[in-house]
C-alpha atoms as a PDB file:
ATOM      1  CA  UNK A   1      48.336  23.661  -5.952  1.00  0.00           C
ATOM      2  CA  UNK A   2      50.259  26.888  -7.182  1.00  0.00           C
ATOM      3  CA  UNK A   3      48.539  29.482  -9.663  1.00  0.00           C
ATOM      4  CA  UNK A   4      51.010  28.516 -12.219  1.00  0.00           C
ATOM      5  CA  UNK A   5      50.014  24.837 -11.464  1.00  0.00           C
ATOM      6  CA  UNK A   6      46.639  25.573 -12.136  1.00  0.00           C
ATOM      7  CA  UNK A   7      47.621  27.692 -15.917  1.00  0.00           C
ATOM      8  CA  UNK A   8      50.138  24.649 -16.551  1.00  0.00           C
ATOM      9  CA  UNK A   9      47.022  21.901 -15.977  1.00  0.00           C
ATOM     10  CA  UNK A  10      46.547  22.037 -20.043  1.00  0.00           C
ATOM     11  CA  UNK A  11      49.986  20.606 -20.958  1.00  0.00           C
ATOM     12  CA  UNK A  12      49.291  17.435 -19.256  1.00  0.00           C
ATOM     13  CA  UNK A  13      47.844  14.797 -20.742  1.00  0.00           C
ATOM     14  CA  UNK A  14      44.639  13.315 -18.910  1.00  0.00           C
ATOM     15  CA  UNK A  15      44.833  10.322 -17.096  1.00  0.00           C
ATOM     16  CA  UNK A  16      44.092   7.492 -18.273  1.00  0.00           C
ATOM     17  CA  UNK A  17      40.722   5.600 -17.007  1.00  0.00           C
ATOM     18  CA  UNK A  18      41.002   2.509 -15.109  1.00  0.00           C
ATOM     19  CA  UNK A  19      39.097  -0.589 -17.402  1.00  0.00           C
ATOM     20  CA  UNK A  20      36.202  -1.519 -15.299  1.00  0.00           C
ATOM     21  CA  UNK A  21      36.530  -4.597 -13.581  1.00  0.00           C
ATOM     22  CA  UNK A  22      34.146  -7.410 -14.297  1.00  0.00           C
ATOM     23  CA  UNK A  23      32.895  -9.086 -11.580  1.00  0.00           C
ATOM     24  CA  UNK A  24      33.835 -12.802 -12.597  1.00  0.00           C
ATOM     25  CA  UNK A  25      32.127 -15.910 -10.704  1.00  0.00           C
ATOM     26  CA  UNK A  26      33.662 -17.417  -8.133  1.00  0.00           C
ATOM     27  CA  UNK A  27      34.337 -21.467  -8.832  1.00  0.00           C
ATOM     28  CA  UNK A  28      32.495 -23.816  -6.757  1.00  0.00           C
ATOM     29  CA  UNK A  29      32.187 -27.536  -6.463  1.00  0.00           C
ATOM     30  CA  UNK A  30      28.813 -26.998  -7.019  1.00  0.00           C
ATOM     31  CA  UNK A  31      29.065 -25.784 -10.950  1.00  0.00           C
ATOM     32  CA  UNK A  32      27.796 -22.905 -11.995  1.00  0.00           C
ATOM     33  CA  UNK A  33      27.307 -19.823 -10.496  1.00  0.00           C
ATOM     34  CA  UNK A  34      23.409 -19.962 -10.582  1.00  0.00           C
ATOM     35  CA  UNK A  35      23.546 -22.918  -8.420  1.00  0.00           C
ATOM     36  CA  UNK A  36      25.302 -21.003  -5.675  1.00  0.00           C
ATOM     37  CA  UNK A  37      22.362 -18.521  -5.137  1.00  0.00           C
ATOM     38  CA  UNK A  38      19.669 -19.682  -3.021  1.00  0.00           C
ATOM     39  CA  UNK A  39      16.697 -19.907  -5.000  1.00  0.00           C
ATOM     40  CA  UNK A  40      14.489 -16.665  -4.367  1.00  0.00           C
ATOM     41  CA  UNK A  41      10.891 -17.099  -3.889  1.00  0.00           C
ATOM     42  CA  UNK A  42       8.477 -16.023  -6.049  1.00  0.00           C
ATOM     43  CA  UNK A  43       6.186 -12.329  -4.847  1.00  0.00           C
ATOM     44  CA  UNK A  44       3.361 -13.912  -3.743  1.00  0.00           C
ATOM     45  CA  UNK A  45       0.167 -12.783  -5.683  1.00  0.00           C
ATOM     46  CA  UNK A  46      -1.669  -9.633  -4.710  1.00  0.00           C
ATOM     47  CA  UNK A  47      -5.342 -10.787  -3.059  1.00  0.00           C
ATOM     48  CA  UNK A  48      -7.681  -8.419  -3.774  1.00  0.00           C
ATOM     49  CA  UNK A  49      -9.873  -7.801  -0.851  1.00  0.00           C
ATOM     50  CA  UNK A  50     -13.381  -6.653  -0.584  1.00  0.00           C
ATOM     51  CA  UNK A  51     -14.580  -3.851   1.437  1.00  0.00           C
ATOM     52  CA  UNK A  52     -14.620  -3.993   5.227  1.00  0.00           C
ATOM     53  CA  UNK A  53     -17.235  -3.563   7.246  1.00  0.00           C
ATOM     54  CA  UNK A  54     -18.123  -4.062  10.791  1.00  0.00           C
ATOM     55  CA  UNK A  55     -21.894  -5.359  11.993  1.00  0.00           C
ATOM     56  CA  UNK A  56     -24.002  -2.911  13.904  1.00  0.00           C
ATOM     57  CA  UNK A  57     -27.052  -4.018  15.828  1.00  0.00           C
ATOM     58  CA  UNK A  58     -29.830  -1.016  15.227  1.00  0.00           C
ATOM     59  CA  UNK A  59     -31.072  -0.357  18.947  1.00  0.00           C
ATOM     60  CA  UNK A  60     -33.922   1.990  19.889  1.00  0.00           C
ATOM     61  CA  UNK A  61     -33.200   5.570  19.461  1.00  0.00           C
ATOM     62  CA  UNK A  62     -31.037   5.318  16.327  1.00  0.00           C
ATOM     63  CA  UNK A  63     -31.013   6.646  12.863  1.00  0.00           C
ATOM     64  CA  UNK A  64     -28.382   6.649   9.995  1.00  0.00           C
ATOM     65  CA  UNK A  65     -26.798   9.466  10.762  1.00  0.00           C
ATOM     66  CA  UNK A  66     -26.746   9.117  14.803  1.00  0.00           C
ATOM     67  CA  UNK A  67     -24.784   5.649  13.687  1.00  0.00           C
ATOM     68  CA  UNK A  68     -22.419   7.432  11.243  1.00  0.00           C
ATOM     69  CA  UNK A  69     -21.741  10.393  14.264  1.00  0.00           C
ATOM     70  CA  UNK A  70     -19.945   7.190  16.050  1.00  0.00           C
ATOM     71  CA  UNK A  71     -18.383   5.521  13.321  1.00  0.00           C
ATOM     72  CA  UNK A  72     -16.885   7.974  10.837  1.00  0.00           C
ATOM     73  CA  UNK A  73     -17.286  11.252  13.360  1.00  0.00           C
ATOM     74  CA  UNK A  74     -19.658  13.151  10.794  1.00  0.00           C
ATOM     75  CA  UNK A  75     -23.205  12.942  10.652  1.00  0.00           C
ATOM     76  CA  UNK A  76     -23.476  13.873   7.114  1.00  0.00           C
ATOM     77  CA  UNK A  77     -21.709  10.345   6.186  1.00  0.00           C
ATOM     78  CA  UNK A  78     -24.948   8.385   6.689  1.00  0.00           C
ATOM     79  CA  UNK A  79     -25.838   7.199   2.831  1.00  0.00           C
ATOM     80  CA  UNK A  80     -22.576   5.259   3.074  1.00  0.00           C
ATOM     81  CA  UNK A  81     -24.224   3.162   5.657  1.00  0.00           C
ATOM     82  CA  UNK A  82     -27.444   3.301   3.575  1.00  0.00           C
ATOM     83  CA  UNK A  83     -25.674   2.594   0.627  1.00  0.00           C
ATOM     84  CA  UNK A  84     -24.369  -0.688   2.049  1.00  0.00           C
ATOM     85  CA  UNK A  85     -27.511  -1.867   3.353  1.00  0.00           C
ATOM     86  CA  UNK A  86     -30.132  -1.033   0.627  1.00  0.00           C
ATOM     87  CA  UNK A  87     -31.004  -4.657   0.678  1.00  0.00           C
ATOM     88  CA  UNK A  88     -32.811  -4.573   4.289  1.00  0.00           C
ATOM     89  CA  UNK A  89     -33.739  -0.481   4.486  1.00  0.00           C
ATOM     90  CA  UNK A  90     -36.232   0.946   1.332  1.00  0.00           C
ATOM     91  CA  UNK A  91     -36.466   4.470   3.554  1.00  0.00           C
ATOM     92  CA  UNK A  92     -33.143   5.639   5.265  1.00  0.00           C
ATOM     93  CA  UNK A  93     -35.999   7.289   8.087  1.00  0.00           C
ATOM     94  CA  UNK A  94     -37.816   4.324   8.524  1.00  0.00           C
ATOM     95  CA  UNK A  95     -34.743   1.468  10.478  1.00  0.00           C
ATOM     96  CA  UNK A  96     -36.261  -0.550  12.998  1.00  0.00           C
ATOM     97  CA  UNK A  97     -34.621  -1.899  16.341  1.00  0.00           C
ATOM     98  CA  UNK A  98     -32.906  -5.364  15.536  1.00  0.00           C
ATOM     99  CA  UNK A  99     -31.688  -4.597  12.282  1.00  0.00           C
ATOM    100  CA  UNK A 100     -27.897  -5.498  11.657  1.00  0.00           C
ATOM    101  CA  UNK A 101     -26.433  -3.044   9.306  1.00  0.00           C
ATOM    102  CA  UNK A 102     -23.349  -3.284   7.264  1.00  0.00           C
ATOM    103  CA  UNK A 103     -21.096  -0.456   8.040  1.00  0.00           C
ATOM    104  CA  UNK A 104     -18.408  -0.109   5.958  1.00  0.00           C
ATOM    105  CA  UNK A 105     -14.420   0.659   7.030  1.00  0.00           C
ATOM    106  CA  UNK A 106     -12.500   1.453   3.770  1.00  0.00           C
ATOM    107  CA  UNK A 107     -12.390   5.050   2.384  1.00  0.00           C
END
């Protein structure tokens, strides 16, 4: 493409746009085109889960927040575990050998 090409461009006229093309549905012995497509199933319902948690056998020597050390890797995390088992322990100090404690997984 010249320079004069390029001054010249405005005389033409613009092409014209091709009509879009509709996409039409192919015939079948089996009818319409809705009977062609395999039927989709249907999402399957989101199941709302509870929180995780993992049984832990209390053995001499421990305390909340020896037990959340080895779980969740910081000490300081140890009223999640005494959250979850407020049921069975009225003093977070006072856990006895035996106990099973909840610990929970998710967050």
């Amino acid at each position: 493409m010249g320079l004069f090409d390029f001054l010249n461009k405005g005389d033409k006229k613009p092409a014209a746009k091709p009509a879009a093309t509709q996409a039409r549905p192919q015939s079948s012995p089996l009818g319409s085109p809705a009977a062609q497509r395999p039927a989709q199933a249907a999402p399957a319902p989101a199941v709302q889960q509870g929180p995780r948690f993992e049984m832990y056998t209390v053995k001499e020597g421990d305390w909340l927040s020896k037990i959340a050390g080895r779980y969740y890797g910081d000490v300081h995390k140890w009223s999640r575990i005494y959250d979850a088992n407020r049921d069975q322990i009225s003093d977070p100090d006072k856990i006895r050998p035996g106990m099973v404690l909840k610990i929970p997984l998710d967050k």
